[in-house]
PDB file of N, CA and C in Angstrom:
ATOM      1  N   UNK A   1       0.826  -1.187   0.000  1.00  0.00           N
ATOM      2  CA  UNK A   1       0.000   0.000   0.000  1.00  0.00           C
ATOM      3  C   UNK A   1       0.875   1.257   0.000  1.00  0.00           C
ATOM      4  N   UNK A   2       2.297   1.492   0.716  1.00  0.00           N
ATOM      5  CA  UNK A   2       2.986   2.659   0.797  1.00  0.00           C
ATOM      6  C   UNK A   2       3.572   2.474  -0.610  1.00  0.00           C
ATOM      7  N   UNK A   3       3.972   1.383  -0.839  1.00  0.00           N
ATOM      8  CA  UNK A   3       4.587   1.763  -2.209  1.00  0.00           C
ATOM      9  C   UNK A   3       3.510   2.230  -3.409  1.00  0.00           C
ATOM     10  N   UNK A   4       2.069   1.833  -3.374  1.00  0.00           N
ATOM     11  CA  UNK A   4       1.624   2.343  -4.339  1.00  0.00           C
ATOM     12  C   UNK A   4       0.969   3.723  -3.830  1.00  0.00           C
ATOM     13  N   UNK A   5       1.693   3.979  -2.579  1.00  0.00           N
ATOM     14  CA  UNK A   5       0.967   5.199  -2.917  1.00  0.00           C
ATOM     15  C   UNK A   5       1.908   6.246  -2.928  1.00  0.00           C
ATOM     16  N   UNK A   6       3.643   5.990  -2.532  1.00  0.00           N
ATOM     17  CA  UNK A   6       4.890   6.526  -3.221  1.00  0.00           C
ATOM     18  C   UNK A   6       4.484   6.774  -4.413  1.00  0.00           C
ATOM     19  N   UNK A   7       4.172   5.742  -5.093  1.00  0.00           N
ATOM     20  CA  UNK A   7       4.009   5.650  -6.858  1.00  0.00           C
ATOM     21  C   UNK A   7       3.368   6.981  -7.704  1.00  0.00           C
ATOM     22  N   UNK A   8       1.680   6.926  -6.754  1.00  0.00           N
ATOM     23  CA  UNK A   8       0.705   7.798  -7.566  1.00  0.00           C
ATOM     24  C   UNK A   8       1.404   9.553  -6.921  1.00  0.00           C
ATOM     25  N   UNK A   9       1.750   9.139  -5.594  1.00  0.00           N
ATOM     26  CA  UNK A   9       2.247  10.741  -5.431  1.00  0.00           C
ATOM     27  C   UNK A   9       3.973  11.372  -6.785  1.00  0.00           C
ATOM     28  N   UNK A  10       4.426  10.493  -6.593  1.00  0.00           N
ATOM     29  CA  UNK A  10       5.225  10.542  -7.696  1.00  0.00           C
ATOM     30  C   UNK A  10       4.924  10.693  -9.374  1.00  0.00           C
ATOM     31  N   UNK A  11       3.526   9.825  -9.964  1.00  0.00           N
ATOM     32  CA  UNK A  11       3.509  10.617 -11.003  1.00  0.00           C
ATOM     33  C   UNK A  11       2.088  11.525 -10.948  1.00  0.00           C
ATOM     34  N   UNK A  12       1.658  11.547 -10.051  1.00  0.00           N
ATOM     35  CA  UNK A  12       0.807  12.596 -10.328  1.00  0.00           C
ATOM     36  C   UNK A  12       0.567  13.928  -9.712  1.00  0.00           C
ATOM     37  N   UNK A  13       1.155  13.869  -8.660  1.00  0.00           N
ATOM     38  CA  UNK A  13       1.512  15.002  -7.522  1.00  0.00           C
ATOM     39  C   UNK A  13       2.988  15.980  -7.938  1.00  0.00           C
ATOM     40  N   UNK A  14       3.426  15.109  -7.742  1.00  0.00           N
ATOM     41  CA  UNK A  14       4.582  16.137  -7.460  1.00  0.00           C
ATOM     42  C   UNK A  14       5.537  15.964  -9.408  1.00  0.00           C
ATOM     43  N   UNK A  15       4.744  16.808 -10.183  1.00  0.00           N
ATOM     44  CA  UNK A  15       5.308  16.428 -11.466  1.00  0.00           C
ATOM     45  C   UNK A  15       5.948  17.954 -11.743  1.00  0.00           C
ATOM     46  N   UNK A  16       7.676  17.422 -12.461  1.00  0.00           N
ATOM     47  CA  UNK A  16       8.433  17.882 -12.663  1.00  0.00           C
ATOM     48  C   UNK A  16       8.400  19.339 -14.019  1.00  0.00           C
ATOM     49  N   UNK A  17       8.191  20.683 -13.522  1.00  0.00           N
ATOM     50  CA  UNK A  17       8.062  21.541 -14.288  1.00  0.00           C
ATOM     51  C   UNK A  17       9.192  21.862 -15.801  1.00  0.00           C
ATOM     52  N   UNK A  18       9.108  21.432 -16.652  1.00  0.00           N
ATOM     53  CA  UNK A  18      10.661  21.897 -17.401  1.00  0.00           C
ATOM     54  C   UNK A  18      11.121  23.419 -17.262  1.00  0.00           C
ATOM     55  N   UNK A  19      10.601  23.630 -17.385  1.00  0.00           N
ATOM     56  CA  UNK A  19      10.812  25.434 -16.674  1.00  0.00           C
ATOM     57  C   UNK A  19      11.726  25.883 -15.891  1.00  0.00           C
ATOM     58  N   UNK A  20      11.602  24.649 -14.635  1.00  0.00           N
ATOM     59  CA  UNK A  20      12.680  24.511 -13.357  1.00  0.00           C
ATOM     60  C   UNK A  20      13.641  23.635 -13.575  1.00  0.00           C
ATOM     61  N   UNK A  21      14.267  23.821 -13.354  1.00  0.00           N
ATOM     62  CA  UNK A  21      15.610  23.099 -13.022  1.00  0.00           C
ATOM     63  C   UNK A  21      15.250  21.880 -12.285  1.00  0.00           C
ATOM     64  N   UNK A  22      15.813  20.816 -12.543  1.00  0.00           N
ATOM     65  CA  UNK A  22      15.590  19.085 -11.319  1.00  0.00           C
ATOM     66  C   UNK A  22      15.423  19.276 -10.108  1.00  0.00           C
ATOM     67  N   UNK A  23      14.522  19.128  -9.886  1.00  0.00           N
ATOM     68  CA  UNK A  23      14.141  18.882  -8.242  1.00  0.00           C
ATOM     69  C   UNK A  23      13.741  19.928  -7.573  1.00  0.00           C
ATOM     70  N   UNK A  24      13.643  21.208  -8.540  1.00  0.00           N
ATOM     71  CA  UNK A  24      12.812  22.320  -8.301  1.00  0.00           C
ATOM     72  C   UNK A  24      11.073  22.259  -8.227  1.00  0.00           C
ATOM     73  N   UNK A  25      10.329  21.917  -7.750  1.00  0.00           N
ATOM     74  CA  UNK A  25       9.069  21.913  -6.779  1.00  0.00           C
ATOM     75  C   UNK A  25       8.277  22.822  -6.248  1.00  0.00           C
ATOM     76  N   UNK A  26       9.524  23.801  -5.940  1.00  0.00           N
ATOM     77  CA  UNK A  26       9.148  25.478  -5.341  1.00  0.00           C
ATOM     78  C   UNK A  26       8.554  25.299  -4.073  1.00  0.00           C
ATOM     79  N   UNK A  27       7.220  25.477  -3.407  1.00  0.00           N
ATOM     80  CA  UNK A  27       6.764  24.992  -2.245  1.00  0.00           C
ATOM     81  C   UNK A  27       5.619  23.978  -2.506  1.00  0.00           C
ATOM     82  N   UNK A  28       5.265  22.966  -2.333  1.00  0.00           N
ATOM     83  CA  UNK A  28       4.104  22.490  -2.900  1.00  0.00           C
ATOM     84  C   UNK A  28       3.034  22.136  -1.663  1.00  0.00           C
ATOM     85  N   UNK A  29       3.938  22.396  -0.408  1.00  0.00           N
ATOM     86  CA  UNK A  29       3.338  22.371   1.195  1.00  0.00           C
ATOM     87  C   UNK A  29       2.353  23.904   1.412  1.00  0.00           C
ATOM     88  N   UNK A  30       3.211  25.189   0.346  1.00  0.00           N
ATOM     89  CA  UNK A  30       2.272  26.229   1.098  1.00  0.00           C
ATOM     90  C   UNK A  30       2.893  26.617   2.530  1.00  0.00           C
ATOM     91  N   UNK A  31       4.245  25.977   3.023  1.00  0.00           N
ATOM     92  CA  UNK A  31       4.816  26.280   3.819  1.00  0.00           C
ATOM     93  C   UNK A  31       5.528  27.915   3.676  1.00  0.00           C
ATOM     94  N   UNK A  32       5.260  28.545   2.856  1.00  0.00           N
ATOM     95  CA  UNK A  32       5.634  30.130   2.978  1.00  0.00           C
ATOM     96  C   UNK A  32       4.260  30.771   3.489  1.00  0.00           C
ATOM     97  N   UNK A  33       3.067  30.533   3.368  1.00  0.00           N
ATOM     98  CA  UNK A  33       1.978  31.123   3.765  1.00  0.00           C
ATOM     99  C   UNK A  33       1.542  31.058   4.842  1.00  0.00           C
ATOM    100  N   UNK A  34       2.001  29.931   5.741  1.00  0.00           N
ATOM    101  CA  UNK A  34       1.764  29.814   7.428  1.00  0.00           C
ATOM    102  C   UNK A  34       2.715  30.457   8.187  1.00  0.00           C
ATOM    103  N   UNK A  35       4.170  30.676   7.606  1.00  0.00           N
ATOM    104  CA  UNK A  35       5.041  31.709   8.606  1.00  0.00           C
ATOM    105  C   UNK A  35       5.714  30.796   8.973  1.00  0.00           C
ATOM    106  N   UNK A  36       5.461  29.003   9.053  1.00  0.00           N
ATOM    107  CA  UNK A  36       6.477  28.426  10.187  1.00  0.00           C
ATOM    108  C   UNK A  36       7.764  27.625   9.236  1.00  0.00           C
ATOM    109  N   UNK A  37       7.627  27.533   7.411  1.00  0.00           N
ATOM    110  CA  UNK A  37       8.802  27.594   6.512  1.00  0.00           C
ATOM    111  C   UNK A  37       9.909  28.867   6.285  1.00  0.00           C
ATOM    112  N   UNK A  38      10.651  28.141   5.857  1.00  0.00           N
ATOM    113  CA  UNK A  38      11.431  29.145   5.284  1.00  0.00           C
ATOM    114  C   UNK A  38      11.336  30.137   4.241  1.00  0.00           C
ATOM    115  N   UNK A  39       9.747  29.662   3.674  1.00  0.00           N
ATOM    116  CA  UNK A  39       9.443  30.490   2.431  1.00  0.00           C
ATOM    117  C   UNK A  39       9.713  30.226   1.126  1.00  0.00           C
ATOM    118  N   UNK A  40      11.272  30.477   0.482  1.00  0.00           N
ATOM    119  CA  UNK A  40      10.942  30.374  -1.060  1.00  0.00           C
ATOM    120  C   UNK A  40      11.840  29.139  -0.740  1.00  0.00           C
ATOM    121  N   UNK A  41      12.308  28.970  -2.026  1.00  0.00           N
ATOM    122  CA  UNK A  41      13.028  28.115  -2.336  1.00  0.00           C
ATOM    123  C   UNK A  41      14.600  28.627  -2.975  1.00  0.00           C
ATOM    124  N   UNK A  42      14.766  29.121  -2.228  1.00  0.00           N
ATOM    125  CA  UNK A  42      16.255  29.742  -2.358  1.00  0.00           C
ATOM    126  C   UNK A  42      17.683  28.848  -2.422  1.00  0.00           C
ATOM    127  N   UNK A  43      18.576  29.860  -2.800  1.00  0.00           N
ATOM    128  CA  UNK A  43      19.915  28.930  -2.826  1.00  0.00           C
ATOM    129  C   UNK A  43      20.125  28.149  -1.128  1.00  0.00           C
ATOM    130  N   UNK A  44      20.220  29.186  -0.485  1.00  0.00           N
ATOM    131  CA  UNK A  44      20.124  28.729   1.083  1.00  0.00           C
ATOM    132  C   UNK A  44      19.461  28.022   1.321  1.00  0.00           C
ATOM    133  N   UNK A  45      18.429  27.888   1.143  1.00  0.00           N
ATOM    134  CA  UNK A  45      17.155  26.841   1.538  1.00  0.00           C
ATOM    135  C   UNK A  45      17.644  25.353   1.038  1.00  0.00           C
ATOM    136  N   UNK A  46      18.091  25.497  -0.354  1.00  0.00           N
ATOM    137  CA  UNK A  46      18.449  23.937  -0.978  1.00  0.00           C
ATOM    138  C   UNK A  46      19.510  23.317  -0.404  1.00  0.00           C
ATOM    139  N   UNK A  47      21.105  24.563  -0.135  1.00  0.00           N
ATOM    140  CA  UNK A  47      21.809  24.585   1.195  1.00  0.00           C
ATOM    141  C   UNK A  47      21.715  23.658   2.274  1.00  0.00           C
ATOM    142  N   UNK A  48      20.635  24.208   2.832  1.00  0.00           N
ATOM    143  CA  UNK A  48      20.004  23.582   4.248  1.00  0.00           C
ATOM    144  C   UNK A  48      19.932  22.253   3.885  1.00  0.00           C
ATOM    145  N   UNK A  49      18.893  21.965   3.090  1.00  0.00           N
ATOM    146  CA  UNK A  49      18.410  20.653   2.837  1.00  0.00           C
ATOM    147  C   UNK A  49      19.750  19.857   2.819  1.00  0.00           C
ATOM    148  N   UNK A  50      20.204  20.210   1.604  1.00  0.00           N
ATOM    149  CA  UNK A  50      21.514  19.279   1.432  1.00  0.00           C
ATOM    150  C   UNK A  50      21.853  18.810   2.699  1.00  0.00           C
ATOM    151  N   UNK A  51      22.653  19.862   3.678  1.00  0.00           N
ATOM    152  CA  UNK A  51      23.252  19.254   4.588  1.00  0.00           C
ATOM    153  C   UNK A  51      22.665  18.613   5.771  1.00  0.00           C
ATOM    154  N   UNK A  52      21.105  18.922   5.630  1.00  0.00           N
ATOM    155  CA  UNK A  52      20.781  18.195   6.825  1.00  0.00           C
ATOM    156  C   UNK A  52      20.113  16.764   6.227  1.00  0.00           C
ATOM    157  N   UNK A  53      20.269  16.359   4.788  1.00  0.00           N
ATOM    158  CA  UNK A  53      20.205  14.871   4.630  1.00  0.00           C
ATOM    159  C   UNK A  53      21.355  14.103   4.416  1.00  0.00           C
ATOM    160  N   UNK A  54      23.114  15.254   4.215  1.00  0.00           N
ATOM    161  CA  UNK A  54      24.251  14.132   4.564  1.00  0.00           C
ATOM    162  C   UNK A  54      24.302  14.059   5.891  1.00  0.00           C
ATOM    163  N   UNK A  55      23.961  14.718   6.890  1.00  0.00           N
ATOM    164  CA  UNK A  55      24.339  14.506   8.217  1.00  0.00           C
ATOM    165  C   UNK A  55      23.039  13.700   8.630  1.00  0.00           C
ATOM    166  N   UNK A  56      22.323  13.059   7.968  1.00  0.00           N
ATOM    167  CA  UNK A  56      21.615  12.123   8.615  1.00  0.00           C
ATOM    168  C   UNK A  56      21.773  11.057   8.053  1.00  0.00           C
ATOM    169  N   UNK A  57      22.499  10.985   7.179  1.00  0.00           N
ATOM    170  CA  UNK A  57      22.851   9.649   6.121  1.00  0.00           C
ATOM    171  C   UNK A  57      24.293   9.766   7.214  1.00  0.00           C
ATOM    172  N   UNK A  58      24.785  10.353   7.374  1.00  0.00           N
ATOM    173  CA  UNK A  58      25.990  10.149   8.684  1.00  0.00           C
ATOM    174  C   UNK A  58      25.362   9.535   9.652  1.00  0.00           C
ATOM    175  N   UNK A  59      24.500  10.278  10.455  1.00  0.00           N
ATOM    176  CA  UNK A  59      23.990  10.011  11.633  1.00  0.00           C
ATOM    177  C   UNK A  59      23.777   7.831  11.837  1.00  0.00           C
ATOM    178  N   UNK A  60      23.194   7.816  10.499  1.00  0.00           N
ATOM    179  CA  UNK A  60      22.479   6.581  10.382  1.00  0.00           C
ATOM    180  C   UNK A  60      23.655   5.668  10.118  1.00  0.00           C
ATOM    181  N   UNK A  61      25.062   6.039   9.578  1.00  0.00           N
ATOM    182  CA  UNK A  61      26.072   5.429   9.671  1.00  0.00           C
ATOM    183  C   UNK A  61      26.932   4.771  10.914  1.00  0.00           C
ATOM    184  N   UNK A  62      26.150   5.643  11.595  1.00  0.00           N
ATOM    185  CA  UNK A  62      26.732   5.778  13.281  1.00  0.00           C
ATOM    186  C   UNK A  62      26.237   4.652  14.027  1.00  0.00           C
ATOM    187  N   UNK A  63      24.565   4.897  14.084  1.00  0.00           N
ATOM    188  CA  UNK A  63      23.746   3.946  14.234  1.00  0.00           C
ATOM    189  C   UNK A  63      23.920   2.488  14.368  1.00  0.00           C
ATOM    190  N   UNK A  64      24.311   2.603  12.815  1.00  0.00           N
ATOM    191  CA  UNK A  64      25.186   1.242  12.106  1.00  0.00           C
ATOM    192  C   UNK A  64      25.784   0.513  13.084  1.00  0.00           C
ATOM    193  N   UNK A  65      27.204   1.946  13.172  1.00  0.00           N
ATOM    194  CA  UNK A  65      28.694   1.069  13.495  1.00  0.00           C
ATOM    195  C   UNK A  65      28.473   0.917  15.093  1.00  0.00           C
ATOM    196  N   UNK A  66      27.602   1.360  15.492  1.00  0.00           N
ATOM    197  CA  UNK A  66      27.480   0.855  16.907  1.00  0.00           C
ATOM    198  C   UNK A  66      26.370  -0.385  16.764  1.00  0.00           C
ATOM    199  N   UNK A  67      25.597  -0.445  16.010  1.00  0.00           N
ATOM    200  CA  UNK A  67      24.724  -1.470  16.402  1.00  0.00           C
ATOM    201  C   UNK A  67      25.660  -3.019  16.029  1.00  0.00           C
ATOM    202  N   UNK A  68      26.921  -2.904  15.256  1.00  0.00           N
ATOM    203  CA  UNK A  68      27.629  -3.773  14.577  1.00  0.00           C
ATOM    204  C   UNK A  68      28.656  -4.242  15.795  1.00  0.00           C
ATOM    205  N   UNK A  69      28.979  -2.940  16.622  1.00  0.00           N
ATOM    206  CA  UNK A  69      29.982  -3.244  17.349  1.00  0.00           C
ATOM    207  C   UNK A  69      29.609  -3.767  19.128  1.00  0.00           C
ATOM    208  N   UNK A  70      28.007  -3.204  18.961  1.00  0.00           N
ATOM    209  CA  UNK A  70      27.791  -3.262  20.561  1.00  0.00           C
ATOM    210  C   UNK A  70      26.412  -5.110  20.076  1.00  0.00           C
ATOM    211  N   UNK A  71      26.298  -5.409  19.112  1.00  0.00           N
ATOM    212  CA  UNK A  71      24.934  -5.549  19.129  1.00  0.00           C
ATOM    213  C   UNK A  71      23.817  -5.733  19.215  1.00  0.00           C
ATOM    214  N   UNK A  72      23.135  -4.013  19.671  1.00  0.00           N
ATOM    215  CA  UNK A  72      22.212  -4.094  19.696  1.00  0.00           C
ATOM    216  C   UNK A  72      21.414  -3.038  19.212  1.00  0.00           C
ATOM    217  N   UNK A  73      20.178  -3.239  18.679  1.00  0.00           N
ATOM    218  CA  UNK A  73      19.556  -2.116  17.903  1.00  0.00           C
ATOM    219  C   UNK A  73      19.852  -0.766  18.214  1.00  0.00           C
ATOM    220  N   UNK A  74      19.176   0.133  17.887  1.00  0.00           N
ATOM    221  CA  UNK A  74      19.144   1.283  18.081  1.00  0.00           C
ATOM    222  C   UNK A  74      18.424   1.798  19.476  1.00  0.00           C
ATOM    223  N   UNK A  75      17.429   1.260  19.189  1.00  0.00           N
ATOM    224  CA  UNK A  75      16.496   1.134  20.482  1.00  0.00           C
ATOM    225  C   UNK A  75      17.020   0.562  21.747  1.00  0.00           C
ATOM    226  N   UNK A  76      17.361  -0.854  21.722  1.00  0.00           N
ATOM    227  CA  UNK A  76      18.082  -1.335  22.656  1.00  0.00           C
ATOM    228  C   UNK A  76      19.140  -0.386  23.265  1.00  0.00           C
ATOM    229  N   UNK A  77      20.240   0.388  22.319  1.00  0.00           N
ATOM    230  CA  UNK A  77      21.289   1.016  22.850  1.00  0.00           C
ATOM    231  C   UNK A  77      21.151   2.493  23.853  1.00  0.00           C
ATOM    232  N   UNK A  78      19.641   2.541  24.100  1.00  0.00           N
ATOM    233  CA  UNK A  78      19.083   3.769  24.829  1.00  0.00           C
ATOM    234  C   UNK A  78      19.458   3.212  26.155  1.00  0.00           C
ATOM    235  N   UNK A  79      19.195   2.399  26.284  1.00  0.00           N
ATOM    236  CA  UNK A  79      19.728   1.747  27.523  1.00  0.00           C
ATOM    237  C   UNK A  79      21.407   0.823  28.342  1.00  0.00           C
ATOM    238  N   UNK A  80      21.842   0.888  26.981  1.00  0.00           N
ATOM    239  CA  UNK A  80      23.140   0.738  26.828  1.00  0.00           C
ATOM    240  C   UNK A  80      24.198   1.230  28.156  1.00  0.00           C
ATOM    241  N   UNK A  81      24.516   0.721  28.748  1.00  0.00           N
ATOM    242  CA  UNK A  81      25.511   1.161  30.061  1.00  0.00           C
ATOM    243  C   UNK A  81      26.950   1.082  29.973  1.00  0.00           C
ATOM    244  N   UNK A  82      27.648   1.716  29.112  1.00  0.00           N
ATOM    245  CA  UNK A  82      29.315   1.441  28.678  1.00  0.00           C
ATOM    246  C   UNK A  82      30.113   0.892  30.116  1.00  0.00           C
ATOM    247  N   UNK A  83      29.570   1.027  31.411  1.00  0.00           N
ATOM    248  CA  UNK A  83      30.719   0.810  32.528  1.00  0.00           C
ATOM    249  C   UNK A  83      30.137  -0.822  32.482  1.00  0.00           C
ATOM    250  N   UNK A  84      29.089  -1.387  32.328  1.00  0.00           N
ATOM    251  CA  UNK A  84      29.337  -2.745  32.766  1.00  0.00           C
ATOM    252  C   UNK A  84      29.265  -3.410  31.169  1.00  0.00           C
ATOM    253  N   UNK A  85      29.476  -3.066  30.578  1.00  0.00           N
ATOM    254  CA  UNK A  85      29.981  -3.180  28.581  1.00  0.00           C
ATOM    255  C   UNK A  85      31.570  -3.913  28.999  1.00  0.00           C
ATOM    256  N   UNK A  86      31.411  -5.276  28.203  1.00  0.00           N
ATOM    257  CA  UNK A  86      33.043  -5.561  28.138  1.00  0.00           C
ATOM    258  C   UNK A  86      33.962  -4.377  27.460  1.00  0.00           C
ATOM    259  N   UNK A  87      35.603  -4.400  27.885  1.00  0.00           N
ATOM    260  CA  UNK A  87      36.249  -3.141  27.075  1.00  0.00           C
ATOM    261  C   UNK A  87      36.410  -3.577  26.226  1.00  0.00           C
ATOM    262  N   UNK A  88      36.413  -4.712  25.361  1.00  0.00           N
ATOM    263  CA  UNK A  88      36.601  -4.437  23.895  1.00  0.00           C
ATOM    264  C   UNK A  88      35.415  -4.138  23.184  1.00  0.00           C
ATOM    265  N   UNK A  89      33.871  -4.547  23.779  1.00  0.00           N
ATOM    266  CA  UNK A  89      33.084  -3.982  23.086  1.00  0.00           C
ATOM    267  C   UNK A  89      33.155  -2.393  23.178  1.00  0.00           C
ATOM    268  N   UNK A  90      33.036  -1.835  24.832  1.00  0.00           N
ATOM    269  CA  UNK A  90      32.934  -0.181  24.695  1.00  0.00           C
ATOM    270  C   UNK A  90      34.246   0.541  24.276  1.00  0.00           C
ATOM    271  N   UNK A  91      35.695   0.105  23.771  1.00  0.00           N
ATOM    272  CA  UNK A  91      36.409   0.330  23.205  1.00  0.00           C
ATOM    273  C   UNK A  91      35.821   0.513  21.234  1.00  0.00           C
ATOM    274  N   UNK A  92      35.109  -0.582  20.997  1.00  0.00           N
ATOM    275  CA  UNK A  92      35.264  -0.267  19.661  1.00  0.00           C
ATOM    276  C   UNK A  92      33.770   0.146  19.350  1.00  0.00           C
ATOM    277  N   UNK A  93      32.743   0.559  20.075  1.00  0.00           N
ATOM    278  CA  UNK A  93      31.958   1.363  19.785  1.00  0.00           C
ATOM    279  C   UNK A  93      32.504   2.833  20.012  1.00  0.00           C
ATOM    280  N   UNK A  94      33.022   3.242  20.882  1.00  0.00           N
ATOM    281  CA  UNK A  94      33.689   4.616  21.021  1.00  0.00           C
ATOM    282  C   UNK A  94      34.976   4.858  20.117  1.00  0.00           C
ATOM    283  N   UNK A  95      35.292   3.598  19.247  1.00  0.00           N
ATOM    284  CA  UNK A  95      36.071   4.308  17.543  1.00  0.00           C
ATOM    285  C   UNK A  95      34.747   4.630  16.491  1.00  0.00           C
ATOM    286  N   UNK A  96      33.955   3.593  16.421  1.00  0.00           N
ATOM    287  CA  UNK A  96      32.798   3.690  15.775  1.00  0.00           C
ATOM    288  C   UNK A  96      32.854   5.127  16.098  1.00  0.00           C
ATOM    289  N   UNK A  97      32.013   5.745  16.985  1.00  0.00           N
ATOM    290  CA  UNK A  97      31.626   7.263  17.448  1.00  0.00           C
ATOM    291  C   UNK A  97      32.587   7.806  17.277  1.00  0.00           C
ATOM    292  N   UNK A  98      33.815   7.657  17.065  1.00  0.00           N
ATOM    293  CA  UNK A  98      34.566   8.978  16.795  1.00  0.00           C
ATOM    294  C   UNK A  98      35.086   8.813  15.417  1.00  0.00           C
ATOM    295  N   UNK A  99      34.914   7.642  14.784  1.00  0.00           N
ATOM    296  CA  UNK A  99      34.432   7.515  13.078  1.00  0.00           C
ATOM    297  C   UNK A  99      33.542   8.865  12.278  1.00  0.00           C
ATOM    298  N   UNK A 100      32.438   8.065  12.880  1.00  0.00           N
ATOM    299  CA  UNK A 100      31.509   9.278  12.355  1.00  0.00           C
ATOM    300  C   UNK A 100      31.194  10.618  12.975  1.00  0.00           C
ATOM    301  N   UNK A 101      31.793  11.401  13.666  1.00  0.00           N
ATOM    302  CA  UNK A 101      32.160  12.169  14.396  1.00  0.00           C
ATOM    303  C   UNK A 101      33.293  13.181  13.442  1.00  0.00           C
ATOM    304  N   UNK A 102      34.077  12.128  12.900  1.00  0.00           N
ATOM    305  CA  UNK A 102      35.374  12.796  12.181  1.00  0.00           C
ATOM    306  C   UNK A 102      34.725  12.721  10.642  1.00  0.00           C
ATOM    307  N   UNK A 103      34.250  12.061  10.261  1.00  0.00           N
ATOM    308  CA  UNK A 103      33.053  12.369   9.161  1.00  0.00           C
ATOM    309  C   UNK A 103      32.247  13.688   8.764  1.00  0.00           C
ATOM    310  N   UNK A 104      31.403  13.825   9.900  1.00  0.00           N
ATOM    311  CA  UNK A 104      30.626  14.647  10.142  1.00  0.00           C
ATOM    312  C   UNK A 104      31.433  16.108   9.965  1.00  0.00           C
ATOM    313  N   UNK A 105      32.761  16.316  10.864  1.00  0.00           N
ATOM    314  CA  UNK A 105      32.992  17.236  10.516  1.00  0.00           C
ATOM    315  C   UNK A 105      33.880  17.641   9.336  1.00  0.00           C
ATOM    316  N   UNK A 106      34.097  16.544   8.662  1.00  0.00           N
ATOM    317  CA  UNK A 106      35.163  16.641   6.831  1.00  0.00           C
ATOM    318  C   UNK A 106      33.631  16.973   6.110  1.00  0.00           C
ATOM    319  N   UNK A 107      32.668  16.808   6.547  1.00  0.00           N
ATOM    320  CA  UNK A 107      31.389  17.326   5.691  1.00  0.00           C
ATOM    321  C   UNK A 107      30.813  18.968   6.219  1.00  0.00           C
ATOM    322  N   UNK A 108      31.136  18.969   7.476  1.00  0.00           N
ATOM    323  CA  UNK A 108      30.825  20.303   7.634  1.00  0.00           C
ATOM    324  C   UNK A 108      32.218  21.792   6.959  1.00  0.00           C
ATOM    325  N   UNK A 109      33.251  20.992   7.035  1.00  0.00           N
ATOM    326  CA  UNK A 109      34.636  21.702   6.908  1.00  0.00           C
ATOM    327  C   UNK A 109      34.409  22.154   4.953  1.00  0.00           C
ATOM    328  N   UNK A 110      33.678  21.392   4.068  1.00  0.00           N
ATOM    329  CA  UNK A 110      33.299  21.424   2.658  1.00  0.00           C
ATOM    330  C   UNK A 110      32.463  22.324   2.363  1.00  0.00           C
ATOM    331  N   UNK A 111      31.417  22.810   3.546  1.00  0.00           N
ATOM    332  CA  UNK A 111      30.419  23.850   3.331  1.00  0.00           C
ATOM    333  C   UNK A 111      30.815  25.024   3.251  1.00  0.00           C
TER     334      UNK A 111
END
């Protein structure tokens, strides 16, 4: 059901103007008329976007390397207690975290 309804919003909703440039949309929320968007669709605005979907494609990398190194989900790791964690597990989740940590900021250092 989500995928067919990905589908119909894809060709019938949100269809691509030639006019605009790829992935230009402009607002199609109406989020400039309530006050709580950013308004147009500016260089800054696309800016924004960009970086706040590599730093969550980071974030989710993170996720990863801890759920690989400790494992346990994401969820599970809310509860996660590093002092009674064997040290080689809380040793190599805390490279994991400073993996993507040093990531994060070779992506912010590009902006």
């Amino acid at each position: 059901v989500l995928f067919a309804a990905c589908g119909v919003m894809e060709l019938y909703v949100w269809k691509q103007d030639d006019k605009k440039e790829p992935g230009n949309f402009g607002d199609p929320a109406k989020w400039s008329q309530t006050g709580l968007g950013g308004g147009s669709y500016s260089v800054e605005m696309r800016d924004r976007e960009l970086v706040n979907g590599r730093f969550a494609m980071l974030s989710i990398m993170g996720i990863f390397a801890a759920e690989y190194a400790t494992g346990k989900d994401a969820i599970q790791q809310l509860t996660f207690k590093a002092a009674t964690a064997a040290p080689a597990v809380a040793a190599t989740a805390a490279a994991a975290v400073d993996t993507t940590a040093t990531a994060v900021t070779a992506v912010a250092e590009t902006m």
